[in-house]
C-alpha atoms as a PDB file:
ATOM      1  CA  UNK A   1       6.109   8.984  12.347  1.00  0.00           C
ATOM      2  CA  UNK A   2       7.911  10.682  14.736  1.00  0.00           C
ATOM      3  CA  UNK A   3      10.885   7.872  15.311  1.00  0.00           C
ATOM      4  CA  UNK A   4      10.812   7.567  11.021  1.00  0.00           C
ATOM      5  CA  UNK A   5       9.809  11.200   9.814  1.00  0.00           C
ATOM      6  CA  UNK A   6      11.186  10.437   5.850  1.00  0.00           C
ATOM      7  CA  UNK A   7       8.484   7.295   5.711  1.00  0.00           C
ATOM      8  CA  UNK A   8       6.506   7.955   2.588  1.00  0.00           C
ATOM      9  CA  UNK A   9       3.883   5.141   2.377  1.00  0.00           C
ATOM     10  CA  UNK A  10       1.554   3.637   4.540  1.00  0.00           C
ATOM     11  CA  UNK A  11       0.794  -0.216   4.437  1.00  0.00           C
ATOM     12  CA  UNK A  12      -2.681  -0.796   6.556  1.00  0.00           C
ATOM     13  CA  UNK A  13      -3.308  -4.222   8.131  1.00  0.00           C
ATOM     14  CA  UNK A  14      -6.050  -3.003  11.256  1.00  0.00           C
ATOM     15  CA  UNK A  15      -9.990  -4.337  11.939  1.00  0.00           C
ATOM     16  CA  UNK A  16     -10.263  -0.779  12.427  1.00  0.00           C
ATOM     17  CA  UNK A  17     -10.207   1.173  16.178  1.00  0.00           C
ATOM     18  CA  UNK A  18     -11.692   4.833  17.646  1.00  0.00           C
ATOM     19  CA  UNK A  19     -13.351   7.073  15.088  1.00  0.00           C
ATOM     20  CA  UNK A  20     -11.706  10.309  16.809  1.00  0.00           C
ATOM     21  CA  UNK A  21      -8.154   8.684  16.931  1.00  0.00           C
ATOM     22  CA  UNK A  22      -8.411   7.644  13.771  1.00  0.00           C
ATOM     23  CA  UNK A  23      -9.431  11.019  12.107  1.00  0.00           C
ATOM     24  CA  UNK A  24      -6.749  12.704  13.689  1.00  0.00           C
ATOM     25  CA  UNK A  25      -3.888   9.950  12.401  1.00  0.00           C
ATOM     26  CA  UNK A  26      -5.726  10.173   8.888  1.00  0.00           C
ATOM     27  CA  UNK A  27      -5.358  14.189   9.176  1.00  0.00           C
ATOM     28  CA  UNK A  28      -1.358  13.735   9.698  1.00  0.00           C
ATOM     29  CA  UNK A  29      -1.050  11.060   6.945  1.00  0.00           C
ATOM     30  CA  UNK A  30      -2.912  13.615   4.508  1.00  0.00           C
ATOM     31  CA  UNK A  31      -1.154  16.759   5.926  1.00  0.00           C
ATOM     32  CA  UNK A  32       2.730  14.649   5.467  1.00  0.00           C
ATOM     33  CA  UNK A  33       0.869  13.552   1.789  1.00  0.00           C
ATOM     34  CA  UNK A  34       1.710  10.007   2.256  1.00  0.00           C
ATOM     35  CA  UNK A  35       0.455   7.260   0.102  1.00  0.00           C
ATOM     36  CA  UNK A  36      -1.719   4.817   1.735  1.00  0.00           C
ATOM     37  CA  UNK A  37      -1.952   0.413   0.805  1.00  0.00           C
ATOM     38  CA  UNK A  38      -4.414  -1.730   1.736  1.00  0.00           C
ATOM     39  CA  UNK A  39      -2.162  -5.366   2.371  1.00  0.00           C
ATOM     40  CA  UNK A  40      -5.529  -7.721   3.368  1.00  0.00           C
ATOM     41  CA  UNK A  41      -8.502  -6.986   4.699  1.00  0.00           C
ATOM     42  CA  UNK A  42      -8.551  -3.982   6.514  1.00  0.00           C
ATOM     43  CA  UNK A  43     -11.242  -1.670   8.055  1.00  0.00           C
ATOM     44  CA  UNK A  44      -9.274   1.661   8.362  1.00  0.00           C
ATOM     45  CA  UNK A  45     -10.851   3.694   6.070  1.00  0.00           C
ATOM     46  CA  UNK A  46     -10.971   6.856   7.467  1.00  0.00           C
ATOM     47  CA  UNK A  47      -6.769   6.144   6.970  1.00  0.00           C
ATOM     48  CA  UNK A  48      -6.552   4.920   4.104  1.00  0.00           C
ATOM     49  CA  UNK A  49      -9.035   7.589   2.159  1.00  0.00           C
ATOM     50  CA  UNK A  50      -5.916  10.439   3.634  1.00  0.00           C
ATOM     51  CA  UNK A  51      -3.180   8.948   1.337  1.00  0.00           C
ATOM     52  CA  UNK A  52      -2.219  11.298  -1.344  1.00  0.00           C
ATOM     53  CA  UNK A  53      -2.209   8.026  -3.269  1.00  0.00           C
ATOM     54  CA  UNK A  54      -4.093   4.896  -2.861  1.00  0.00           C
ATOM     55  CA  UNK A  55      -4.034   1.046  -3.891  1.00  0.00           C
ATOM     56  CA  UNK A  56      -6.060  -1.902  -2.860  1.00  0.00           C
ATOM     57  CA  UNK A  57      -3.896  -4.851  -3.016  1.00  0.00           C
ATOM     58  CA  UNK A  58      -6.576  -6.801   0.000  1.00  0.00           C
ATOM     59  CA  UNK A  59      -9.940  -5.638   0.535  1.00  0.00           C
ATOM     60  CA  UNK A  60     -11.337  -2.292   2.322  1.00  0.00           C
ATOM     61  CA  UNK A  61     -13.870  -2.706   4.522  1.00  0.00           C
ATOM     62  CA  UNK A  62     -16.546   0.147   6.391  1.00  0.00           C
ATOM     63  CA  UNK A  63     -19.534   0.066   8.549  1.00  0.00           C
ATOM     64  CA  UNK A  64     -21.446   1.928  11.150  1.00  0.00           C
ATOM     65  CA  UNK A  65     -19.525   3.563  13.841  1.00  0.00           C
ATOM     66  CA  UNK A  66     -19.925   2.104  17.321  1.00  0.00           C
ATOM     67  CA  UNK A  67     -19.880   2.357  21.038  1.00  0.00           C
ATOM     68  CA  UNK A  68     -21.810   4.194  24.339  1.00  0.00           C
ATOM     69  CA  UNK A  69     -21.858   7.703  22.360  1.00  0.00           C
ATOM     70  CA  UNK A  70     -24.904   8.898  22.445  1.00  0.00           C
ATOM     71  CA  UNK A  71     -27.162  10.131  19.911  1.00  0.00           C
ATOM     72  CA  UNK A  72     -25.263  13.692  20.346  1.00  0.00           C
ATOM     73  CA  UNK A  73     -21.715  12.039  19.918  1.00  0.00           C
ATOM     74  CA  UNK A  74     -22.941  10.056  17.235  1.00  0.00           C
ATOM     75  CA  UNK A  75     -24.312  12.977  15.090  1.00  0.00           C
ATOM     76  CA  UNK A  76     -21.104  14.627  15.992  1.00  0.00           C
ATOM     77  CA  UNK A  77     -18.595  11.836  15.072  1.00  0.00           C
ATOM     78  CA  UNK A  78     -20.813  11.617  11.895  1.00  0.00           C
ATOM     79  CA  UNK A  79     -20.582  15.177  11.012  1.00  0.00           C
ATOM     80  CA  UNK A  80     -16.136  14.909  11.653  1.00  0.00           C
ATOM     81  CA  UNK A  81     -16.268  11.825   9.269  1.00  0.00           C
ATOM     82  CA  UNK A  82     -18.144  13.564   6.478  1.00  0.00           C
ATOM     83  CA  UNK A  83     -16.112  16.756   6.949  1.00  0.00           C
ATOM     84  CA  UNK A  84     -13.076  14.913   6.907  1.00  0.00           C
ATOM     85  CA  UNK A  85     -13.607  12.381   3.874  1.00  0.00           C
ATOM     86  CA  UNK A  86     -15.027  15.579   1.721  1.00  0.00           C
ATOM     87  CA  UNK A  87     -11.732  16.915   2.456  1.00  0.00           C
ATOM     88  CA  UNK A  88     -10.169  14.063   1.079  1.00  0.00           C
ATOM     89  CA  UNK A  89     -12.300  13.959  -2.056  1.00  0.00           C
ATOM     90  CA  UNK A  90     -14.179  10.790  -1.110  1.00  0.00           C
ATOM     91  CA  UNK A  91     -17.049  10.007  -3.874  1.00  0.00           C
ATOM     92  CA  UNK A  92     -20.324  11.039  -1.724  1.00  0.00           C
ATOM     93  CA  UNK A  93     -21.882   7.531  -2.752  1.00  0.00           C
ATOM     94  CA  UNK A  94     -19.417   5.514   0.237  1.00  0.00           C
ATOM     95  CA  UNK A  95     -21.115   7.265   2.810  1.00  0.00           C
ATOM     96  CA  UNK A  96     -24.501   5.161   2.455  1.00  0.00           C
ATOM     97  CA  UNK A  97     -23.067   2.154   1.990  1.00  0.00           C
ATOM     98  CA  UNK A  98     -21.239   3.363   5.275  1.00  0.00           C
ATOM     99  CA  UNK A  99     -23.903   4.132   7.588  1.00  0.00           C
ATOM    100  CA  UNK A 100     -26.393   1.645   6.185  1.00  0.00           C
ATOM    101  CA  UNK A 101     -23.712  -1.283   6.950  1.00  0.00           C
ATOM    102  CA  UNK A 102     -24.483  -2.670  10.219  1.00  0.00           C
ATOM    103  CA  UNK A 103     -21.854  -1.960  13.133  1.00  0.00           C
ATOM    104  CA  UNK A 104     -21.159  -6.109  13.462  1.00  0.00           C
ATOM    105  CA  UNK A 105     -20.844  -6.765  10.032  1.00  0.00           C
ATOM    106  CA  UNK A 106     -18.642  -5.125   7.231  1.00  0.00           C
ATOM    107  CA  UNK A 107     -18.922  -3.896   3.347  1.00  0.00           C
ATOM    108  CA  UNK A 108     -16.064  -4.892   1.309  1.00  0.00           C
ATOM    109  CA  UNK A 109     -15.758  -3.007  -1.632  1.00  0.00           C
ATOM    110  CA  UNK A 110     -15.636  -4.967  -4.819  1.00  0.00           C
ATOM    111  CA  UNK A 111     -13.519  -4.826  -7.653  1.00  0.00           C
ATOM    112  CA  UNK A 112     -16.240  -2.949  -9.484  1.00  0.00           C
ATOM    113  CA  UNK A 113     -16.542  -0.439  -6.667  1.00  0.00           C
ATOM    114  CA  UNK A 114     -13.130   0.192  -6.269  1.00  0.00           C
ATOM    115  CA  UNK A 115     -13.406   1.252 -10.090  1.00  0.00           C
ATOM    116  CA  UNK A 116     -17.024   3.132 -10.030  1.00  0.00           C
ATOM    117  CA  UNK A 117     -15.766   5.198  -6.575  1.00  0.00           C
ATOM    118  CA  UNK A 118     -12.544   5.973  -7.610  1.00  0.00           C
ATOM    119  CA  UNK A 119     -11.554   3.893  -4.634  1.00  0.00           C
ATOM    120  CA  UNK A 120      -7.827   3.822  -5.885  1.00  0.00           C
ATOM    121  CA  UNK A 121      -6.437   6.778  -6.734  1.00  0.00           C
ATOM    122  CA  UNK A 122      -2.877   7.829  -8.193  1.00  0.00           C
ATOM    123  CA  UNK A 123      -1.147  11.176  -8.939  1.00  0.00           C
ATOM    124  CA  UNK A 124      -1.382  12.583 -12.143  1.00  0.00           C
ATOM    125  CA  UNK A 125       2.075  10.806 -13.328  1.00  0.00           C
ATOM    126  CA  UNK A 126       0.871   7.744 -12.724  1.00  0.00           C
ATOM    127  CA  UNK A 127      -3.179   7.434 -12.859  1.00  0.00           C
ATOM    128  CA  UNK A 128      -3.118   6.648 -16.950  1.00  0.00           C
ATOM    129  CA  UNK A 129      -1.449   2.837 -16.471  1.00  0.00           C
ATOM    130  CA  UNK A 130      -3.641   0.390 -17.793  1.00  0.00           C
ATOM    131  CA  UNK A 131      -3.113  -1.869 -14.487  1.00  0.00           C
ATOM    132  CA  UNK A 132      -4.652   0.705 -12.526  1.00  0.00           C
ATOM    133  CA  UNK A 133      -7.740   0.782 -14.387  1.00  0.00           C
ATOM    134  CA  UNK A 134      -8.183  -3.099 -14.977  1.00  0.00           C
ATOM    135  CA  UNK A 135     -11.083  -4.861 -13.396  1.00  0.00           C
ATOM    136  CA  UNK A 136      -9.151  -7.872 -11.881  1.00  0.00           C
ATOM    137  CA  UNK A 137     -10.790 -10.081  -9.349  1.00  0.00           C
ATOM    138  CA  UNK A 138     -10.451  -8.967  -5.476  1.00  0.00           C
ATOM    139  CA  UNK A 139      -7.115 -10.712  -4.280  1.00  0.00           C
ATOM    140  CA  UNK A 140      -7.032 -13.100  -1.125  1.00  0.00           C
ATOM    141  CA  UNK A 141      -3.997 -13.633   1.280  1.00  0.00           C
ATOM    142  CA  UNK A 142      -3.523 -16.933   1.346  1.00  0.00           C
ATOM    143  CA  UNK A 143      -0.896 -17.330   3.402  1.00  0.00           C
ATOM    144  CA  UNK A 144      -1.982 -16.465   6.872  1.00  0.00           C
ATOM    145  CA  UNK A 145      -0.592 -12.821   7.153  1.00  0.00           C
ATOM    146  CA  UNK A 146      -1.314 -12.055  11.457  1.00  0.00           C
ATOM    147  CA  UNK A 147       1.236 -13.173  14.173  1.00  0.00           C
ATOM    148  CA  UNK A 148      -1.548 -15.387  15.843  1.00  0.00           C
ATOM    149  CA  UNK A 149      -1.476 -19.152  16.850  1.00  0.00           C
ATOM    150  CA  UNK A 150       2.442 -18.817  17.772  1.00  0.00           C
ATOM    151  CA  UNK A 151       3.106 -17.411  14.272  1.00  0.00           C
ATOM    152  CA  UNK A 152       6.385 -14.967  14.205  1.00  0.00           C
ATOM    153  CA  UNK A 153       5.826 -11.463  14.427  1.00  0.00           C
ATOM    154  CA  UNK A 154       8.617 -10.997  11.818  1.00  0.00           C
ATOM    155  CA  UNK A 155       6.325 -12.679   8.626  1.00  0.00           C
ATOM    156  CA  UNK A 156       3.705 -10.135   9.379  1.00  0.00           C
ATOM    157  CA  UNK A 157       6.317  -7.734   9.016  1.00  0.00           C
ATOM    158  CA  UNK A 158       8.215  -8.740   6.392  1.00  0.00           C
ATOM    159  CA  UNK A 159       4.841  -8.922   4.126  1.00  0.00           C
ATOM    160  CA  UNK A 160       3.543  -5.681   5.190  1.00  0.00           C
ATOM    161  CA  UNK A 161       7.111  -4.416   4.290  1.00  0.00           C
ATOM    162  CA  UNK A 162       7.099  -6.286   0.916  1.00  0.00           C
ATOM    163  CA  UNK A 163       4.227  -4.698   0.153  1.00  0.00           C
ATOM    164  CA  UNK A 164       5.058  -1.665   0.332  1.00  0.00           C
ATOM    165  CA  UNK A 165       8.060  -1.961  -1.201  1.00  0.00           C
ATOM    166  CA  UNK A 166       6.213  -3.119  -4.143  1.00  0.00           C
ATOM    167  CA  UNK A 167       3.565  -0.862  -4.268  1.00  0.00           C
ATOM    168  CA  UNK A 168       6.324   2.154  -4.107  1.00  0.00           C
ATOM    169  CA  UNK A 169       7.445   1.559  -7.677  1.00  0.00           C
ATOM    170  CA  UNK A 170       3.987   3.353  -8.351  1.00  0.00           C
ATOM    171  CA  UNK A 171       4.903   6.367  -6.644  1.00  0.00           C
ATOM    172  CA  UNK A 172       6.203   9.553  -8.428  1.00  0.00           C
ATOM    173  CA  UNK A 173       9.956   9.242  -9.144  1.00  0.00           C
ATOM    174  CA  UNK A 174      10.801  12.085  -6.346  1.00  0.00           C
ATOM    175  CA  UNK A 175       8.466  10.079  -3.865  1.00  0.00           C
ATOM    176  CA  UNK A 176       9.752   6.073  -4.956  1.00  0.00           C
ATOM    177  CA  UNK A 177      13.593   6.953  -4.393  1.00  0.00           C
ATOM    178  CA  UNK A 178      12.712   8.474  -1.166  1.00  0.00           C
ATOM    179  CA  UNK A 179      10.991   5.574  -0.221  1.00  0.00           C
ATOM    180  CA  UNK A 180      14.016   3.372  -1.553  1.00  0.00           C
ATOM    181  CA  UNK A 181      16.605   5.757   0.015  1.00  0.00           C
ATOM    182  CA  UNK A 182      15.280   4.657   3.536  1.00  0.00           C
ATOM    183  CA  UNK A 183      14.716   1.003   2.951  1.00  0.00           C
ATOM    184  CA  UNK A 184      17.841  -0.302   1.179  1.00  0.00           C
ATOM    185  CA  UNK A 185      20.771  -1.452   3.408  1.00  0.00           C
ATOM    186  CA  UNK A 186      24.054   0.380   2.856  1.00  0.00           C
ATOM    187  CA  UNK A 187      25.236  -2.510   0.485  1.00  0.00           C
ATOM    188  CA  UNK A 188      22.787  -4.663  -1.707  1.00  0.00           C
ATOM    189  CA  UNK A 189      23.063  -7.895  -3.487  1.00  0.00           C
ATOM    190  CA  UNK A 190      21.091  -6.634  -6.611  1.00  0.00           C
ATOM    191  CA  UNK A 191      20.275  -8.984  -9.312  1.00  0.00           C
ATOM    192  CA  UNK A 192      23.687 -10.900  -9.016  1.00  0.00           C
ATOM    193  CA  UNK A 193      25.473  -7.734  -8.138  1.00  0.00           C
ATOM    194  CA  UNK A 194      26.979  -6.534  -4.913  1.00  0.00           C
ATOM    195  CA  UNK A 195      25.960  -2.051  -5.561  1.00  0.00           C
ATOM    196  CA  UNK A 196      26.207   0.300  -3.125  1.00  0.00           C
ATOM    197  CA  UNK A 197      22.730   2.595  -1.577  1.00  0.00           C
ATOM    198  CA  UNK A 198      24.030   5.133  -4.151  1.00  0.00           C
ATOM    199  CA  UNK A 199      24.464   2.977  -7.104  1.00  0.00           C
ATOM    200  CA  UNK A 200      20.771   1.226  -6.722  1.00  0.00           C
ATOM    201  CA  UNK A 201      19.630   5.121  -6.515  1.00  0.00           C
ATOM    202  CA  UNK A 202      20.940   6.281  -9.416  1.00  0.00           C
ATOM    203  CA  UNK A 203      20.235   2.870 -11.444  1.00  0.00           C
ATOM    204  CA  UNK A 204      16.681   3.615 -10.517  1.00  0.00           C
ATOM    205  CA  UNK A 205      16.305   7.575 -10.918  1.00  0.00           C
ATOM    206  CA  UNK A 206      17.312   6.295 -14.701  1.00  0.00           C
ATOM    207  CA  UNK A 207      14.677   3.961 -14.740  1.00  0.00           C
ATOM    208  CA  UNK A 208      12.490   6.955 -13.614  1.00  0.00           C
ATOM    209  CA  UNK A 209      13.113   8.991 -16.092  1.00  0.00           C
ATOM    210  CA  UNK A 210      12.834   6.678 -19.373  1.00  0.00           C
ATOM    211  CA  UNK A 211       9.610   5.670 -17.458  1.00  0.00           C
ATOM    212  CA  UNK A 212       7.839   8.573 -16.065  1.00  0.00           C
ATOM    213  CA  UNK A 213       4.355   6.559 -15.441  1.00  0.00           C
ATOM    214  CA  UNK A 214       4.208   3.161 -13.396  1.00  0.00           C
ATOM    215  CA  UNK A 215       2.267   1.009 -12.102  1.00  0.00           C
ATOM    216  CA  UNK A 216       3.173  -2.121  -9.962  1.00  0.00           C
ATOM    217  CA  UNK A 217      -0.184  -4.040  -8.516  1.00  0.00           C
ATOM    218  CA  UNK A 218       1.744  -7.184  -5.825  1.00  0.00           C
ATOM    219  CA  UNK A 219      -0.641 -10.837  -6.067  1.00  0.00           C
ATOM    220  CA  UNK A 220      -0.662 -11.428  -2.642  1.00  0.00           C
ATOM    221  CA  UNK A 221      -1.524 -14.933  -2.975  1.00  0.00           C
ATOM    222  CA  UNK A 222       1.885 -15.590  -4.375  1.00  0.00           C
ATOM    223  CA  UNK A 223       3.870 -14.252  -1.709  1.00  0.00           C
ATOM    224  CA  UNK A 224       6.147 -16.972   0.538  1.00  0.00           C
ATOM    225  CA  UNK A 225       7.527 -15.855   3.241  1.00  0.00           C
ATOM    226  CA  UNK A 226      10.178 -17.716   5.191  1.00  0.00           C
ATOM    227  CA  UNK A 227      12.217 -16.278   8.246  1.00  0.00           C
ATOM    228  CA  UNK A 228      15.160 -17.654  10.128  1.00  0.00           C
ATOM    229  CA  UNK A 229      16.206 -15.574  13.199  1.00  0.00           C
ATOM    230  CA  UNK A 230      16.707 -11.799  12.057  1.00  0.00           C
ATOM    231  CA  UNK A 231      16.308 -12.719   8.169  1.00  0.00           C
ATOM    232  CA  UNK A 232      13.569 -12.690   6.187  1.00  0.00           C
ATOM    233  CA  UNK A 233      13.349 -14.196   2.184  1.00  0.00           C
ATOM    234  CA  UNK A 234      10.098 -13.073   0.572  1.00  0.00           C
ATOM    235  CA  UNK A 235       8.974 -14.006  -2.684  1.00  0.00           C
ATOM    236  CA  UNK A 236       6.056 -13.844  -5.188  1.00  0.00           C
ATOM    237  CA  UNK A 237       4.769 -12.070  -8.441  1.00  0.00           C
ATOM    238  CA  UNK A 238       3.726  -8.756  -9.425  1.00  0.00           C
ATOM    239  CA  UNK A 239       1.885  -7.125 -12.265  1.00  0.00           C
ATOM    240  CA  UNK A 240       3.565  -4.453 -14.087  1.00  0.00           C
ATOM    241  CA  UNK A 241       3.133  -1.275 -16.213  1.00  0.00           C
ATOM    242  CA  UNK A 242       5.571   1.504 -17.323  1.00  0.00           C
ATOM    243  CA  UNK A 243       4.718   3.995 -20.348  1.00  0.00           C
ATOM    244  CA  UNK A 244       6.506   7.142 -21.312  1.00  0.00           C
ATOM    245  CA  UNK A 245       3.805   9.924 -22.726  1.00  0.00           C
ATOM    246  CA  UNK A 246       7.055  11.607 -24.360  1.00  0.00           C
ATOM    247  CA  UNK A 247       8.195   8.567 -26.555  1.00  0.00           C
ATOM    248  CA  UNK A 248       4.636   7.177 -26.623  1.00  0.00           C
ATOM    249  CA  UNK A 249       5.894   3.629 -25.813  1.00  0.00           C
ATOM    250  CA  UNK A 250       4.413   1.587 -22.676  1.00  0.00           C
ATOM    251  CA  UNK A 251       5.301  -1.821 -21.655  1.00  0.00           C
ATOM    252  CA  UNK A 252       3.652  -4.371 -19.278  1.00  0.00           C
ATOM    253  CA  UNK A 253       4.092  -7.973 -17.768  1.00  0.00           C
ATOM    254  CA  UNK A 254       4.054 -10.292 -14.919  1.00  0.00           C
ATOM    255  CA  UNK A 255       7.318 -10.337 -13.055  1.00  0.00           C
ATOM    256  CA  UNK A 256       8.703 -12.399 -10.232  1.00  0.00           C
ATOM    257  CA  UNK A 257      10.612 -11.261  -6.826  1.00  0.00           C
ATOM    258  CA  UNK A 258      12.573 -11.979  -4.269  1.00  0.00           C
ATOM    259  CA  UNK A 259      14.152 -10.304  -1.401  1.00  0.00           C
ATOM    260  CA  UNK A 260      16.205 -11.129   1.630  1.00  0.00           C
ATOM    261  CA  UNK A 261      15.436  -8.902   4.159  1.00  0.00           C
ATOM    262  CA  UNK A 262      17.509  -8.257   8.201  1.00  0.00           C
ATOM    263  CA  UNK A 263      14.601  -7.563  10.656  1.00  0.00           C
ATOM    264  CA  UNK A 264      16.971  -5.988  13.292  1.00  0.00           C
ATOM    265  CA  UNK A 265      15.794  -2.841  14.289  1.00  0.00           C
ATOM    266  CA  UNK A 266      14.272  -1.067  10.901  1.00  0.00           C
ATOM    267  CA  UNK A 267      13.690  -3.424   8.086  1.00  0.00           C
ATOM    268  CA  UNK A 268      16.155  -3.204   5.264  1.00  0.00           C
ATOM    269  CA  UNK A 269      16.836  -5.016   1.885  1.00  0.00           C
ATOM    270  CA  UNK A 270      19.778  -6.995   1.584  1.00  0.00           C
ATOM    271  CA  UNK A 271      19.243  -8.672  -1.601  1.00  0.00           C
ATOM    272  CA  UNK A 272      16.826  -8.357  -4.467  1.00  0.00           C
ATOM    273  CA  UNK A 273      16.312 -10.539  -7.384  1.00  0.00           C
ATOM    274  CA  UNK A 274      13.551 -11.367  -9.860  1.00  0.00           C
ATOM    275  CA  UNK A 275      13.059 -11.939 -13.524  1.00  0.00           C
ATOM    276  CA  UNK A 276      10.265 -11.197 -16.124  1.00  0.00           C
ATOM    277  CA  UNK A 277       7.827 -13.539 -17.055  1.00  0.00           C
ATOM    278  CA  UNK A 278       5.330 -14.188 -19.743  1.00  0.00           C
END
């Protein structure tokens, strides 16, 4: 945060880590009101809950806390959890399933869940999107998304980046071309067309503004991923939504993607393409 203080969202990838450390970087993602997405499964709750807004494109996963504490530190790091996740607005019914899963197994919250506890959660501008309310079936990764068994680093990266990149289009217009302002290269190949940083901004503040409410949910188990050196191509499909209250019109679809993205240093898009689709 420090080394990128303009970063706006949040993608989580993490089997989880220290209950104290992990309050304290869910107090500075809620206090900077960054939005938080859950890429595959992930057990960083205490995170994720901090983002100003939320979406579940893997599965979120809790359970007990663990370790030599104590029954003092327990009741303690207990008591900084339920403080903190109140805070946050949290729906009260998590916390059982919480502390009644066992510390060596996991809960992952369903698609019905995610619904019933308000799991997901969007600003005001952007919580009405049909999308965001659909029950659709808990999505898989299945393309193996870690940098294990000699895998590159760089496809982790690129697919955490991708979606994120994604998931911004859901973001309040202010919050998305911030987002895109620090992620686009200087000049873009953009749907067939070399544009400058500036142009791509002010093609999308447009877009913005005839479409004040978004939604854009990534399928993860469409997403290919091939890297060559310091470049990146990433494609797949997305599920969209846009609706403007004012001229009470909305449209929706499946579209496709694809971006070529340079991995030196901070990850920026060199080319995007993609089409609708029935």
């Amino acid at each position: 945060m420090a080394a990128n203080p303009n970063v706006k969202i949040l993608v989580l990838n993490s089997p989880g880590g220290d209950v104290q450390n992990g309050l304290l970087i869910a107090d500075d993602v809620y206090m900077r009101g960054m939005s938080t997405v859950i890429s595959s499964d992930s057990g960083c709750a205490y995170v994720f809950f901090a983002g100003r807004n939320r979406i579940v494109q893997g599965r979120l996963g809790v359970h007990q806390i663990s370790g030599n504490v104590g029954l003092g530190g327990a009741q303690l790091n207990i008591s900084d959890i339920l403080d903190t996740l109140n805070k946050y607005g949290v729906d009260p019914r998590i916390f059982p399933i919480m502390f009644r899963t066992s510390s060596d197994d996991i809960h992952f919250f369903n698609a019905d869940e995610i619904k019933q506890f308000g799991i997901e959660h969007l600003s005001p501008d952007a919580q009405n999107s049909p999308i965001s309310a659909a029950q659709t079936a808990t999505p898989t990764i299945q393309s193996a998304p870690a940098s294990i068994n000699g895998m590159r680093d760089e496809e982790t990266a690129a697919r955490n980046f991708v979606a994120g990149l994604v998931s911004s289009g859901s973001l309040p217009a202010n919050q998305a071309i911030a987002f895109a302002s620090d992620v686009y290269a200087g000049n873009v190949r953009f749907y067939g067309k070399q544009k400058s940083l500036d142009e791509i901004l002010d093609d999308k503040r447009k877009f913005f503004e005839r479409w004040p409410n978004r939604m854009y949910r990534l399928r993860p188990e469409s997403v290919v991923i091939a890297c060559d050196g310091d470049l990146c191509r990433v494609s797949g499909d997305f599920d969209w939504y846009v609706g403007s209250p004012q001229r009470a019109k909305s449209l929706n679809g499946t579209a496709e993607f694809s971006y070529s993205l340079s991995m030196k240093g901070q990850i920026q898009v060199l080319a995007e393409d993609g089409k609708a689709r029935k």
